[in-house]
PDB file of N, CA and C in Angstrom:
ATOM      1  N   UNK A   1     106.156  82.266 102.351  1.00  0.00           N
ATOM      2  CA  UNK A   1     105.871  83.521 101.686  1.00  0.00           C
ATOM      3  C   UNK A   1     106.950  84.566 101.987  1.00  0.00           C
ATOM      4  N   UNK A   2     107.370  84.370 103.093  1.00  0.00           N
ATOM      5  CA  UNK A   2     108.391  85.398 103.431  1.00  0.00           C
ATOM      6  C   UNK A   2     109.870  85.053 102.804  1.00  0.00           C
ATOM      7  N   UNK A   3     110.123  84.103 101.902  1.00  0.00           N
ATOM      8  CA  UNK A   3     111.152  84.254 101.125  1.00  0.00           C
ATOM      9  C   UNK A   3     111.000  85.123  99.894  1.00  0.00           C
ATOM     10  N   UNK A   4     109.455  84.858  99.562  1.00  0.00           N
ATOM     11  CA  UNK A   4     109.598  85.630  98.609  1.00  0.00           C
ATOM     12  C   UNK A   4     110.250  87.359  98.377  1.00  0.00           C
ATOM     13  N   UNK A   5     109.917  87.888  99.732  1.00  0.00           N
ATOM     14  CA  UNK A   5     110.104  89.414 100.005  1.00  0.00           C
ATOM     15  C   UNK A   5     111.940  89.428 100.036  1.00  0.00           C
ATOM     16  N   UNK A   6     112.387  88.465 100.362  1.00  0.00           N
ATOM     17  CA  UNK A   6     113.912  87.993 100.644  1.00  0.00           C
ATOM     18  C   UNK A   6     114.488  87.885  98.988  1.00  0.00           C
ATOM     19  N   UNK A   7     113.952  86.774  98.210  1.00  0.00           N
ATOM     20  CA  UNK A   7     114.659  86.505  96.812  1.00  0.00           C
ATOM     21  C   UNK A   7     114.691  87.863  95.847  1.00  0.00           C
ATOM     22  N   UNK A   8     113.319  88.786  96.532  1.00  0.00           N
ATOM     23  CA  UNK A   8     113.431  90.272  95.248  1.00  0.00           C
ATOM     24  C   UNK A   8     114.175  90.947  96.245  1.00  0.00           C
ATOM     25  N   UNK A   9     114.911  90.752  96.889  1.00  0.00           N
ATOM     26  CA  UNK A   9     115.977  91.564  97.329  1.00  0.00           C
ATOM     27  C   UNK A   9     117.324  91.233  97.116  1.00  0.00           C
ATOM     28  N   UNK A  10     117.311  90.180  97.105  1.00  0.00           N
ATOM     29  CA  UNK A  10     118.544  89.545  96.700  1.00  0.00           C
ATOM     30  C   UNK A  10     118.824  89.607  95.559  1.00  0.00           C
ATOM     31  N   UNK A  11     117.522  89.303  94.733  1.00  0.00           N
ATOM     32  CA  UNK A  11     117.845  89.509  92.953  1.00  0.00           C
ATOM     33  C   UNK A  11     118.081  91.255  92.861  1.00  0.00           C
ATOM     34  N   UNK A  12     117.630  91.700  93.215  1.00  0.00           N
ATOM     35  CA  UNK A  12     117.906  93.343  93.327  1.00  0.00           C
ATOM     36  C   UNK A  12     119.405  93.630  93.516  1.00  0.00           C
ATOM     37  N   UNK A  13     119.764  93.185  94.512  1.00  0.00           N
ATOM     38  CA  UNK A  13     120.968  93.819  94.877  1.00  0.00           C
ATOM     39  C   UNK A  13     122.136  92.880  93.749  1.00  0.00           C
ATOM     40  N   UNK A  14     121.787  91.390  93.242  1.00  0.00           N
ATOM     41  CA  UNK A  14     122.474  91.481  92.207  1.00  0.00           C
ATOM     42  C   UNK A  14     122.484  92.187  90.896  1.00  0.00           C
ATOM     43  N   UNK A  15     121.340  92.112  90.770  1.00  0.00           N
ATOM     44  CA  UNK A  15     121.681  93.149  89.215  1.00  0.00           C
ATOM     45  C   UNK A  15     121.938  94.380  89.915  1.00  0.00           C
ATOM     46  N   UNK A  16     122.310  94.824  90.389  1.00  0.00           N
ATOM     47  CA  UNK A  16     122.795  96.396  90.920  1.00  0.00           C
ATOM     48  C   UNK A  16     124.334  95.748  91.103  1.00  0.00           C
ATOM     49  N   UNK A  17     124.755  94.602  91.584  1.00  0.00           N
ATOM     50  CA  UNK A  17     126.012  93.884  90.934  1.00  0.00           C
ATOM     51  C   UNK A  17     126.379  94.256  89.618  1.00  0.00           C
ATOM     52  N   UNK A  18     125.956  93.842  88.629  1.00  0.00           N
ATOM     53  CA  UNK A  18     126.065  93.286  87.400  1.00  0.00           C
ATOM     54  C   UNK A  18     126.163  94.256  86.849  1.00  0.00           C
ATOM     55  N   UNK A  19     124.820  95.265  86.982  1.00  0.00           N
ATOM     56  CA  UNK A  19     125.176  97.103  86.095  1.00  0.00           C
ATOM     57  C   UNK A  19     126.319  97.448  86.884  1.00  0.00           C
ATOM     58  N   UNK A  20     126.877  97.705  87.964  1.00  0.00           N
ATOM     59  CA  UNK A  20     127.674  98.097  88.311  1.00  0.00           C
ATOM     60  C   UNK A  20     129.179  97.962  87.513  1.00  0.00           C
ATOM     61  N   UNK A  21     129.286  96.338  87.491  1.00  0.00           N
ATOM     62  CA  UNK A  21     130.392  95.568  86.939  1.00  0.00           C
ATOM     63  C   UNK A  21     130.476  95.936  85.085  1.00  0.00           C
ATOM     64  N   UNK A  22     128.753  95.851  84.545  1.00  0.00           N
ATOM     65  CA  UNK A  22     128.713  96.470  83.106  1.00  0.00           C
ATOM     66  C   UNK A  22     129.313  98.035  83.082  1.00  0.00           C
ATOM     67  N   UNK A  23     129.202  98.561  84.265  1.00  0.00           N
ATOM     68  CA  UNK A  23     129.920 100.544  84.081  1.00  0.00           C
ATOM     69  C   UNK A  23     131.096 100.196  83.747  1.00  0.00           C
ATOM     70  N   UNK A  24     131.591  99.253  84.829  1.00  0.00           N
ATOM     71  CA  UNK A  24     133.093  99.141  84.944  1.00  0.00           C
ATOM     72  C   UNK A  24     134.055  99.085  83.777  1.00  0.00           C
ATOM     73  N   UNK A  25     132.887  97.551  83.239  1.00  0.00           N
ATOM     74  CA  UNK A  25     133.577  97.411  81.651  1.00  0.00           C
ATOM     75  C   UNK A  25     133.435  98.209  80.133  1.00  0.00           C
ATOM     76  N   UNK A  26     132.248  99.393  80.869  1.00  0.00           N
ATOM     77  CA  UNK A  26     132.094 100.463  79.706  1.00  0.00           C
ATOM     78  C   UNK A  26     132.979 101.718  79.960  1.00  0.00           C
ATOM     79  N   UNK A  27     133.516 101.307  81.307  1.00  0.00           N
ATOM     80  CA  UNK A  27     134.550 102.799  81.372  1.00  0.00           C
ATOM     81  C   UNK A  27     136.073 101.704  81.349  1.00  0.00           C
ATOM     82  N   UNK A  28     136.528 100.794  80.918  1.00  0.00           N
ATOM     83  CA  UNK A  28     137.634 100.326  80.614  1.00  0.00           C
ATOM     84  C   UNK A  28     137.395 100.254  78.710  1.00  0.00           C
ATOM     85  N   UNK A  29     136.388 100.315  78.405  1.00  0.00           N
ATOM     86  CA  UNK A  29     136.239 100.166  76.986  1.00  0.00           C
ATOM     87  C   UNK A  29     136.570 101.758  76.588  1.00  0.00           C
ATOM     88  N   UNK A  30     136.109 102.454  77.021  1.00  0.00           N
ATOM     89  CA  UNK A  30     136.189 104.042  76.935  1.00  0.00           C
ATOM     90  C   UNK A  30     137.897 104.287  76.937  1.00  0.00           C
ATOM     91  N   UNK A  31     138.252 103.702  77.888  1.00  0.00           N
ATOM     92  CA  UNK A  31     139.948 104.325  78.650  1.00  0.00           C
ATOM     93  C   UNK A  31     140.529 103.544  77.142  1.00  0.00           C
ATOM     94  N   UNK A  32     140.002 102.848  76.583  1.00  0.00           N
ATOM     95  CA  UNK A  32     140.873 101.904  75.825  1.00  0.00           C
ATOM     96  C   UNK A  32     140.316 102.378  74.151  1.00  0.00           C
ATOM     97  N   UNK A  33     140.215 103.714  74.252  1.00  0.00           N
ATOM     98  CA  UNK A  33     139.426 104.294  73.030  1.00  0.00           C
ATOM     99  C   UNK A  33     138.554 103.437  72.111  1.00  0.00           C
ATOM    100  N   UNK A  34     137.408 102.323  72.644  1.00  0.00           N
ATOM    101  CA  UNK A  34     136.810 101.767  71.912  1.00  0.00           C
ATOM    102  C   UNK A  34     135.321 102.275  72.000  1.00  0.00           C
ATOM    103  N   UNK A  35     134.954 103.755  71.350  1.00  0.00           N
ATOM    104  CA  UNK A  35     133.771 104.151  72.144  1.00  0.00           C
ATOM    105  C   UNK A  35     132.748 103.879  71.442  1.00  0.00           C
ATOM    106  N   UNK A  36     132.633 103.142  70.130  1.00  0.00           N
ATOM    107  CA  UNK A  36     131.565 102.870  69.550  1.00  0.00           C
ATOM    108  C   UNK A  36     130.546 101.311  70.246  1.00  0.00           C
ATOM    109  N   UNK A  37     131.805 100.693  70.946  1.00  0.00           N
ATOM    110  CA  UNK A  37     131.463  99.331  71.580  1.00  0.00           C
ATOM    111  C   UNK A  37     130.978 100.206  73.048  1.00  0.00           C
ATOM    112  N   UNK A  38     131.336 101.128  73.610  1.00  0.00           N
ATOM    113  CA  UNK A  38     130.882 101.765  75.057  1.00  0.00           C
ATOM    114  C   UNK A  38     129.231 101.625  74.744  1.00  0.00           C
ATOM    115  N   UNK A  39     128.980 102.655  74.014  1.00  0.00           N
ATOM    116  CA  UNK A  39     127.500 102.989  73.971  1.00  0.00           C
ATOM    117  C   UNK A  39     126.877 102.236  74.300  1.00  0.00           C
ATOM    118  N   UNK A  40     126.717 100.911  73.394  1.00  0.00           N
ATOM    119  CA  UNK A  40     125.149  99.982  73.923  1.00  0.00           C
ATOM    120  C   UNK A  40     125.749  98.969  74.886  1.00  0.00           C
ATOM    121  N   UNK A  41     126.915  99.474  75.382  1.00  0.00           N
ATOM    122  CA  UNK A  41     127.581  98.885  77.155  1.00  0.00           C
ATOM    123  C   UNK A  41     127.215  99.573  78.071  1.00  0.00           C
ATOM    124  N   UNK A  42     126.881 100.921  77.870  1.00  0.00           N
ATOM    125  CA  UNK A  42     125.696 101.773  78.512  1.00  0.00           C
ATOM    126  C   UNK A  42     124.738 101.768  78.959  1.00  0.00           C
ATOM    127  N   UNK A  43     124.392 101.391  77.708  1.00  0.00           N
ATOM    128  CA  UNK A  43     123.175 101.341  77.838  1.00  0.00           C
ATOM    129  C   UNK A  43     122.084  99.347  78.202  1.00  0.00           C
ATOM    130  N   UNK A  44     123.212  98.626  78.175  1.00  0.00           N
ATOM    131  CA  UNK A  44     122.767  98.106  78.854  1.00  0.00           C
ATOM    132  C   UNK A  44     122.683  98.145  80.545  1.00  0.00           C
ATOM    133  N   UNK A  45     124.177  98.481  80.709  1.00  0.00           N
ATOM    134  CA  UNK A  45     124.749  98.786  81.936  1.00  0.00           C
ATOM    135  C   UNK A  45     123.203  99.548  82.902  1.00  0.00           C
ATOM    136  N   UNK A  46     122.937 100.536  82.160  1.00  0.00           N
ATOM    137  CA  UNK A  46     121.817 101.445  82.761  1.00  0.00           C
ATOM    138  C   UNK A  46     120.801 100.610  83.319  1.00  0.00           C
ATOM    139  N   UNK A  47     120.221  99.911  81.925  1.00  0.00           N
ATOM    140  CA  UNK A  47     119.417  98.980  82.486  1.00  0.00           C
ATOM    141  C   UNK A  47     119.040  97.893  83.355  1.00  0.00           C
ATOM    142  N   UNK A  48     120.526  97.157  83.041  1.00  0.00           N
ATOM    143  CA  UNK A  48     120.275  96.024  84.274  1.00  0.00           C
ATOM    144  C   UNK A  48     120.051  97.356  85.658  1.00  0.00           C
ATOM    145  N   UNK A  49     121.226  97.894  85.816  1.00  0.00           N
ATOM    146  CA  UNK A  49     120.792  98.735  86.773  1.00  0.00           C
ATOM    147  C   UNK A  49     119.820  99.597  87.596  1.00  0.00           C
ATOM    148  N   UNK A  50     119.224  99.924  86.345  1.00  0.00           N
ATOM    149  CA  UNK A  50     117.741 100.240  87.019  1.00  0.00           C
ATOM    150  C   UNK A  50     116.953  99.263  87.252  1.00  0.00           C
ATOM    151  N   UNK A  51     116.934  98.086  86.225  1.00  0.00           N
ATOM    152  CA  UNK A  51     116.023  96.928  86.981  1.00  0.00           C
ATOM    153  C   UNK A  51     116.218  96.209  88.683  1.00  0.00           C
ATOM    154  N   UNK A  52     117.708  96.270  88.898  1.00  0.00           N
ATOM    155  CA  UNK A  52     117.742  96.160  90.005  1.00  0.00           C
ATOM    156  C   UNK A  52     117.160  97.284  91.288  1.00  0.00           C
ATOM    157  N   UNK A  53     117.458  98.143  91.081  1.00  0.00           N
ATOM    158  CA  UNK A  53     116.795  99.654  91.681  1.00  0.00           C
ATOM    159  C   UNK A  53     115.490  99.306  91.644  1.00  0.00           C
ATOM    160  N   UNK A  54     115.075  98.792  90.894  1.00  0.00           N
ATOM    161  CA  UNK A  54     113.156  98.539  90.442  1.00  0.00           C
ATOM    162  C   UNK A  54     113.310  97.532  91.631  1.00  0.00           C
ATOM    163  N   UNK A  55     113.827  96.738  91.533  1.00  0.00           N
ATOM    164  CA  UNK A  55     113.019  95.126  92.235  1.00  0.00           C
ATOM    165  C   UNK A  55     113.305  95.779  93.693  1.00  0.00           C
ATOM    166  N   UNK A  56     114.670  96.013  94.235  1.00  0.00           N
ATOM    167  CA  UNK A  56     114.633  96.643  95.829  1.00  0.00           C
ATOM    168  C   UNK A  56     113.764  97.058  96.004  1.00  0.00           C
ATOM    169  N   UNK A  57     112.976  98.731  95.094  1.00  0.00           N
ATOM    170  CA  UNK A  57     111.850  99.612  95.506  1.00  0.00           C
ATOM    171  C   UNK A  57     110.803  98.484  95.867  1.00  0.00           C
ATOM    172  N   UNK A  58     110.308  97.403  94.447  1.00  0.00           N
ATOM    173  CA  UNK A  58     109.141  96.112  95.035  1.00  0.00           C
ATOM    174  C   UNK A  58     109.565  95.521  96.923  1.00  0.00           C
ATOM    175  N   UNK A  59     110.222  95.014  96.770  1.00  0.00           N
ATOM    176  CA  UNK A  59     111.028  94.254  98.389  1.00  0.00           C
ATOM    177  C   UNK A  59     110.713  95.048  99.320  1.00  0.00           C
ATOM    178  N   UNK A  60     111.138  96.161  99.090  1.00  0.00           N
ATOM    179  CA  UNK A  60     110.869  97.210 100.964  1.00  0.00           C
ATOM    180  C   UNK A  60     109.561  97.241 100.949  1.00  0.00           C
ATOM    181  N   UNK A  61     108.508  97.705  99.629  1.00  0.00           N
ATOM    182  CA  UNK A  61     107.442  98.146  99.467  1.00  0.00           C
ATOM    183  C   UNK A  61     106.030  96.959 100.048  1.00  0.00           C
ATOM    184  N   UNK A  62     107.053  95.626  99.788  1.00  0.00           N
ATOM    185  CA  UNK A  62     105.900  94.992  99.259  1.00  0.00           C
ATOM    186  C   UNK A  62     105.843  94.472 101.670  1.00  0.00           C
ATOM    187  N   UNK A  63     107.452  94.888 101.754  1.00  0.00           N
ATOM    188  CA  UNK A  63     107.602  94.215 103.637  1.00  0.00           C
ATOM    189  C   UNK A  63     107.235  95.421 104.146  1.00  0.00           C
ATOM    190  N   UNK A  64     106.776  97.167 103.731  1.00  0.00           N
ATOM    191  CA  UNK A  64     106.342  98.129 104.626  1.00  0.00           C
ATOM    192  C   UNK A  64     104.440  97.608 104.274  1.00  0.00           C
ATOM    193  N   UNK A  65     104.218  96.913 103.460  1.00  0.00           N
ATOM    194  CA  UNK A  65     102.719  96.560 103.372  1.00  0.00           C
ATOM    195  C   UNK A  65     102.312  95.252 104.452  1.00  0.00           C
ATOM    196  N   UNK A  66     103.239  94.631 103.755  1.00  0.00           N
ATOM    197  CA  UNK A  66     103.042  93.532 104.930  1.00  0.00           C
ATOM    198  C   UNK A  66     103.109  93.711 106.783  1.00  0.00           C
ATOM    199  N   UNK A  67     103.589  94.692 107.172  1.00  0.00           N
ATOM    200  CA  UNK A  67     103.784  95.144 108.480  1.00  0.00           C
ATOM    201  C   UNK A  67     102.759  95.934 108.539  1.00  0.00           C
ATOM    202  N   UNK A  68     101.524  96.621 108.320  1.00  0.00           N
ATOM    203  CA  UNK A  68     100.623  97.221 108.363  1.00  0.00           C
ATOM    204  C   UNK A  68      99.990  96.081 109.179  1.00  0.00           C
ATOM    205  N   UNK A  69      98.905  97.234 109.764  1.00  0.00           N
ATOM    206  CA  UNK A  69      97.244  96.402 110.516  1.00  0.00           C
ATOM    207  C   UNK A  69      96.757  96.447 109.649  1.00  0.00           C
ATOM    208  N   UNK A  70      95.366  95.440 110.021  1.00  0.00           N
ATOM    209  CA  UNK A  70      94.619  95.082 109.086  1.00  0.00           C
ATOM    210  C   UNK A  70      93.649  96.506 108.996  1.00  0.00           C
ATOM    211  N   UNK A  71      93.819  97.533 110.481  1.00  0.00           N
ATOM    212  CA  UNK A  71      93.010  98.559 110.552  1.00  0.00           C
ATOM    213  C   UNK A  71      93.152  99.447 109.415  1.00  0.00           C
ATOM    214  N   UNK A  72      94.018  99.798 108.933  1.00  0.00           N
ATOM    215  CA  UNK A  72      95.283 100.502 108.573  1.00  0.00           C
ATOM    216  C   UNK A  72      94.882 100.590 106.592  1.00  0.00           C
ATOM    217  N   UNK A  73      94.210  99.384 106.490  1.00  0.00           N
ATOM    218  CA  UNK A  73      93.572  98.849 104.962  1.00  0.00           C
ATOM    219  C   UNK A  73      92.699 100.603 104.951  1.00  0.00           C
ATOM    220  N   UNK A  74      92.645 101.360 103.482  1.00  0.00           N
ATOM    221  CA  UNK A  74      91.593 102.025 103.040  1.00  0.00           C
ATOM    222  C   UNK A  74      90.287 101.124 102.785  1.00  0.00           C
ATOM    223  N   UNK A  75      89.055 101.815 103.424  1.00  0.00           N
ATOM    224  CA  UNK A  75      88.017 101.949 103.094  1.00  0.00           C
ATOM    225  C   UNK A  75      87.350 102.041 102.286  1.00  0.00           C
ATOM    226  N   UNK A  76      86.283 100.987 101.335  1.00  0.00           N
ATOM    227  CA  UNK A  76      85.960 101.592 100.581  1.00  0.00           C
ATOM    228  C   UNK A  76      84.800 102.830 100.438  1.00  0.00           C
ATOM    229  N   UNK A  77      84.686 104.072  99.536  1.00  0.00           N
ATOM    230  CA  UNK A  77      83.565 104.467 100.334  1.00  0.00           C
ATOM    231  C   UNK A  77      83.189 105.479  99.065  1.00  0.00           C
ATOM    232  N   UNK A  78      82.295 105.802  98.778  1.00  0.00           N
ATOM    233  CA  UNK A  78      81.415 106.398  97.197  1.00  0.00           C
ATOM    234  C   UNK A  78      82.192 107.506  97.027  1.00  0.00           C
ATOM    235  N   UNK A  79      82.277 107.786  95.855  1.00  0.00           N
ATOM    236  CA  UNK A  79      82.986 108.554  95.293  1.00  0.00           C
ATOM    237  C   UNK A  79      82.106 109.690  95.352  1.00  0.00           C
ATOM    238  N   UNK A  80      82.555 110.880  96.070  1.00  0.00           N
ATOM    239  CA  UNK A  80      81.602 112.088  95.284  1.00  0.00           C
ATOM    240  C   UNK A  80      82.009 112.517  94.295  1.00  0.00           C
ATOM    241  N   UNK A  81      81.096 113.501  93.661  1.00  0.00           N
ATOM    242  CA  UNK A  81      80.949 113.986  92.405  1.00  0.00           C
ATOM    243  C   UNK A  81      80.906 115.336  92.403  1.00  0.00           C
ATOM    244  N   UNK A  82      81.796 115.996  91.281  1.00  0.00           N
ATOM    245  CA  UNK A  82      81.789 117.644  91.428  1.00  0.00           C
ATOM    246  C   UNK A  82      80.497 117.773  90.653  1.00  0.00           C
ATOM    247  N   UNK A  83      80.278 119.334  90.528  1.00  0.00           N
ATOM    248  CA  UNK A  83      79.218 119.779  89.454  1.00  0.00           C
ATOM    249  C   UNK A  83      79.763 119.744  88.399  1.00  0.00           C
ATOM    250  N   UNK A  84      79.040 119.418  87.293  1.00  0.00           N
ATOM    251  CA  UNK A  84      79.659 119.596  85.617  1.00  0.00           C
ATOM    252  C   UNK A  84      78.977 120.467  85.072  1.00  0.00           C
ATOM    253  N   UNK A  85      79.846 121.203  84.338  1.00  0.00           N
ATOM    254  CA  UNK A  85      79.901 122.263  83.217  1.00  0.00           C
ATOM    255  C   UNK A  85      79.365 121.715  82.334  1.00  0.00           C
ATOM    256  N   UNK A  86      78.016 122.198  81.246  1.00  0.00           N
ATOM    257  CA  UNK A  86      78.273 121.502  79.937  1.00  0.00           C
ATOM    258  C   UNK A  86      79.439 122.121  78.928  1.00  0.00           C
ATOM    259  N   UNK A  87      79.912 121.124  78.259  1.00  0.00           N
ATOM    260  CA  UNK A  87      80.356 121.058  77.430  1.00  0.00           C
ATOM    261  C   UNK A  87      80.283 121.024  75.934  1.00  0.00           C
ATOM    262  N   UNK A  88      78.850 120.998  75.702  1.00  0.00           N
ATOM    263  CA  UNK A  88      78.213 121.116  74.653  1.00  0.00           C
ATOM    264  C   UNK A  88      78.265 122.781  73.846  1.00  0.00           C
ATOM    265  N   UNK A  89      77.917 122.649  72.826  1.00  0.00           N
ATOM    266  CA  UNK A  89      78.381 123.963  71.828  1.00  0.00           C
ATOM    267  C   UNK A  89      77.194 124.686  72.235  1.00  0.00           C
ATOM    268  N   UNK A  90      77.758 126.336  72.060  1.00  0.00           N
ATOM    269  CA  UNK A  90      77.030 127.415  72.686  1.00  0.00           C
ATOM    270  C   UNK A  90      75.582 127.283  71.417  1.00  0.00           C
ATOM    271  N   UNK A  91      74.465 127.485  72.175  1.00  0.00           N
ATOM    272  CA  UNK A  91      73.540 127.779  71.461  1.00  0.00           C
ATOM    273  C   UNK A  91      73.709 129.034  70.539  1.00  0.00           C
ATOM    274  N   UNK A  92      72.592 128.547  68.910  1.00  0.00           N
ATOM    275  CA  UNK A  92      72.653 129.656  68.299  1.00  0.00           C
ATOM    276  C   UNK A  92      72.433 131.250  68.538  1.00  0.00           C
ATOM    277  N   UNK A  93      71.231 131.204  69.587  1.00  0.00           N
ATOM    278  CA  UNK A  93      70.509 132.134  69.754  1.00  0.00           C
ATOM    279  C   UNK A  93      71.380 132.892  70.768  1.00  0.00           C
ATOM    280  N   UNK A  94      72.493 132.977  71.717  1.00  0.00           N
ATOM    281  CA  UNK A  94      72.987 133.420  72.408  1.00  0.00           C
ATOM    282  C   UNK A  94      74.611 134.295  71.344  1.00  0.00           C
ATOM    283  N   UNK A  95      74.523 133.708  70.451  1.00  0.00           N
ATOM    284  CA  UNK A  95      75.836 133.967  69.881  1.00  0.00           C
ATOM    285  C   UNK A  95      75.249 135.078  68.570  1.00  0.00           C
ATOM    286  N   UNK A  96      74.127 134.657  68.282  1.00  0.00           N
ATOM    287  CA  UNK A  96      73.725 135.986  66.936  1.00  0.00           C
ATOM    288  C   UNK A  96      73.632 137.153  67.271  1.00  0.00           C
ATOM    289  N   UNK A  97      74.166 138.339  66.910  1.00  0.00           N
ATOM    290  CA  UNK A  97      73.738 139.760  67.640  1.00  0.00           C
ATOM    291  C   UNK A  97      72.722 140.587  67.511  1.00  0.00           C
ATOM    292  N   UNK A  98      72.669 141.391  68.325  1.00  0.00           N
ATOM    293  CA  UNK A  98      71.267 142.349  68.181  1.00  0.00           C
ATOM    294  C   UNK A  98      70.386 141.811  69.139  1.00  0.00           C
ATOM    295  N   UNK A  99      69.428 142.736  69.527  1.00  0.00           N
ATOM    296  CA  UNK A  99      68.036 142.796  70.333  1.00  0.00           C
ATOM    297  C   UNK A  99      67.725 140.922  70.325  1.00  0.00           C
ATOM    298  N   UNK A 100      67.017 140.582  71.352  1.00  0.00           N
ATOM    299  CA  UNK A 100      66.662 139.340  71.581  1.00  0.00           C
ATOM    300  C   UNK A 100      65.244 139.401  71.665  1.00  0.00           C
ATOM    301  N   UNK A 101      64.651 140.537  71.515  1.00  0.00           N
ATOM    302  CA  UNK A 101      63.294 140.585  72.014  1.00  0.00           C
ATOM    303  C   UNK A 101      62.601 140.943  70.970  1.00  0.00           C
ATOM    304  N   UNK A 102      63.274 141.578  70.097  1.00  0.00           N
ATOM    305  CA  UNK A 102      61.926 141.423  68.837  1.00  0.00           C
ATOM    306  C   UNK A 102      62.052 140.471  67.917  1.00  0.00           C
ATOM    307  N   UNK A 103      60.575 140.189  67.427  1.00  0.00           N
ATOM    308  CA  UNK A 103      61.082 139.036  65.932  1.00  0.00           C
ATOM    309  C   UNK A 103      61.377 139.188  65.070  1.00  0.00           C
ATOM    310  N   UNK A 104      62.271 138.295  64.004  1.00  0.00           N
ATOM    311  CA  UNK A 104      63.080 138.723  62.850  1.00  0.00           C
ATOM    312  C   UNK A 104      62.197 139.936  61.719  1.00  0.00           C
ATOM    313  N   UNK A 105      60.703 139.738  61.772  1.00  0.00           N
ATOM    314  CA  UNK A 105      60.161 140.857  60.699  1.00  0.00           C
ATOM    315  C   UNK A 105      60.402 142.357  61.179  1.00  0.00           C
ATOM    316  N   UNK A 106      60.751 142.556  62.525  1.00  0.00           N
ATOM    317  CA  UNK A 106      60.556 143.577  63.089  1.00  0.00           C
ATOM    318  C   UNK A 106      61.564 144.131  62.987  1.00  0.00           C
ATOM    319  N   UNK A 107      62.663 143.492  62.962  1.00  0.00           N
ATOM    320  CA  UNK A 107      64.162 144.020  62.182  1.00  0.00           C
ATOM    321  C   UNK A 107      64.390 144.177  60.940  1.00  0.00           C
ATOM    322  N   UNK A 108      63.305 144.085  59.910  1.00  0.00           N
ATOM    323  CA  UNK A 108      63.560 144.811  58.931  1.00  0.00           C
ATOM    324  C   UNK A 108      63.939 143.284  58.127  1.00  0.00           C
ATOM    325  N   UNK A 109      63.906 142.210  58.280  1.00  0.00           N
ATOM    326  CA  UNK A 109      63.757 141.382  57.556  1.00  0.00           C
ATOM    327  C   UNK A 109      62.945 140.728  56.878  1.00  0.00           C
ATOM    328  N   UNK A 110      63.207 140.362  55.763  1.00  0.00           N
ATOM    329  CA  UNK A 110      61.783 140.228  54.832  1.00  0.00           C
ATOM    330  C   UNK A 110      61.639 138.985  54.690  1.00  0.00           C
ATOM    331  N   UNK A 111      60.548 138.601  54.912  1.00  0.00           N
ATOM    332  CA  UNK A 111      60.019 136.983  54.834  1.00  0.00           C
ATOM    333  C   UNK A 111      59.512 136.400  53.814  1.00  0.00           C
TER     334      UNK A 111
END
């Protein structure tokens, strides 16, 4: 098992090879005014490159987990719960204006 933590490091640090070597040949394509061929030499370049950057971050990550105690594991343990707001639409009766205390005939409305 412990090669495995070894091969994503190794594959890491090659493609961080390879984008490196792709800059190289997108800044000799550049010096050599061919800049329409640079671009997606770029942009691969970028990529292998960050994929390598990706797999190192996995490798350290996956050997600072593996060196942990078993104490060291989170807990599982119930989630509390805030209070909730409703969210539901304001009632009619709070939003119509005027007096709340008399009934509609008493305001002068005709039934």
């Amino acid at each position: 098992m412990r090669f495995a933590y070894w091969s994503r490091e190794l594959a890491g640090w090659a493609l961080i090879g390879v984008g490196l070597w792709q800059f190289w040949n997108t800044y000799m394509l550049l010096t050599n005014r061919r800049i329409f061929e640079a671009g997606p030499s770029a942009f691969i370049a970028f990529v292998i490159f960050r994929g390598g950057l990706h797999l190192l971050k996995v490798a350290v990550a996956a050997q600072a987990s593996r060196s942990l105690p078993e104490s060291a594991q989170p807990q599982t343990r119930k989630a509390s719960r805030m209070a909730v707001r409703s969210v539901a639409p304001t009632p009619a009766k709070s939003v119509l204006p005027g007096p709340k205390t008399r009934p509609a005939s008493a305001n002068g409305m005709a039934e």
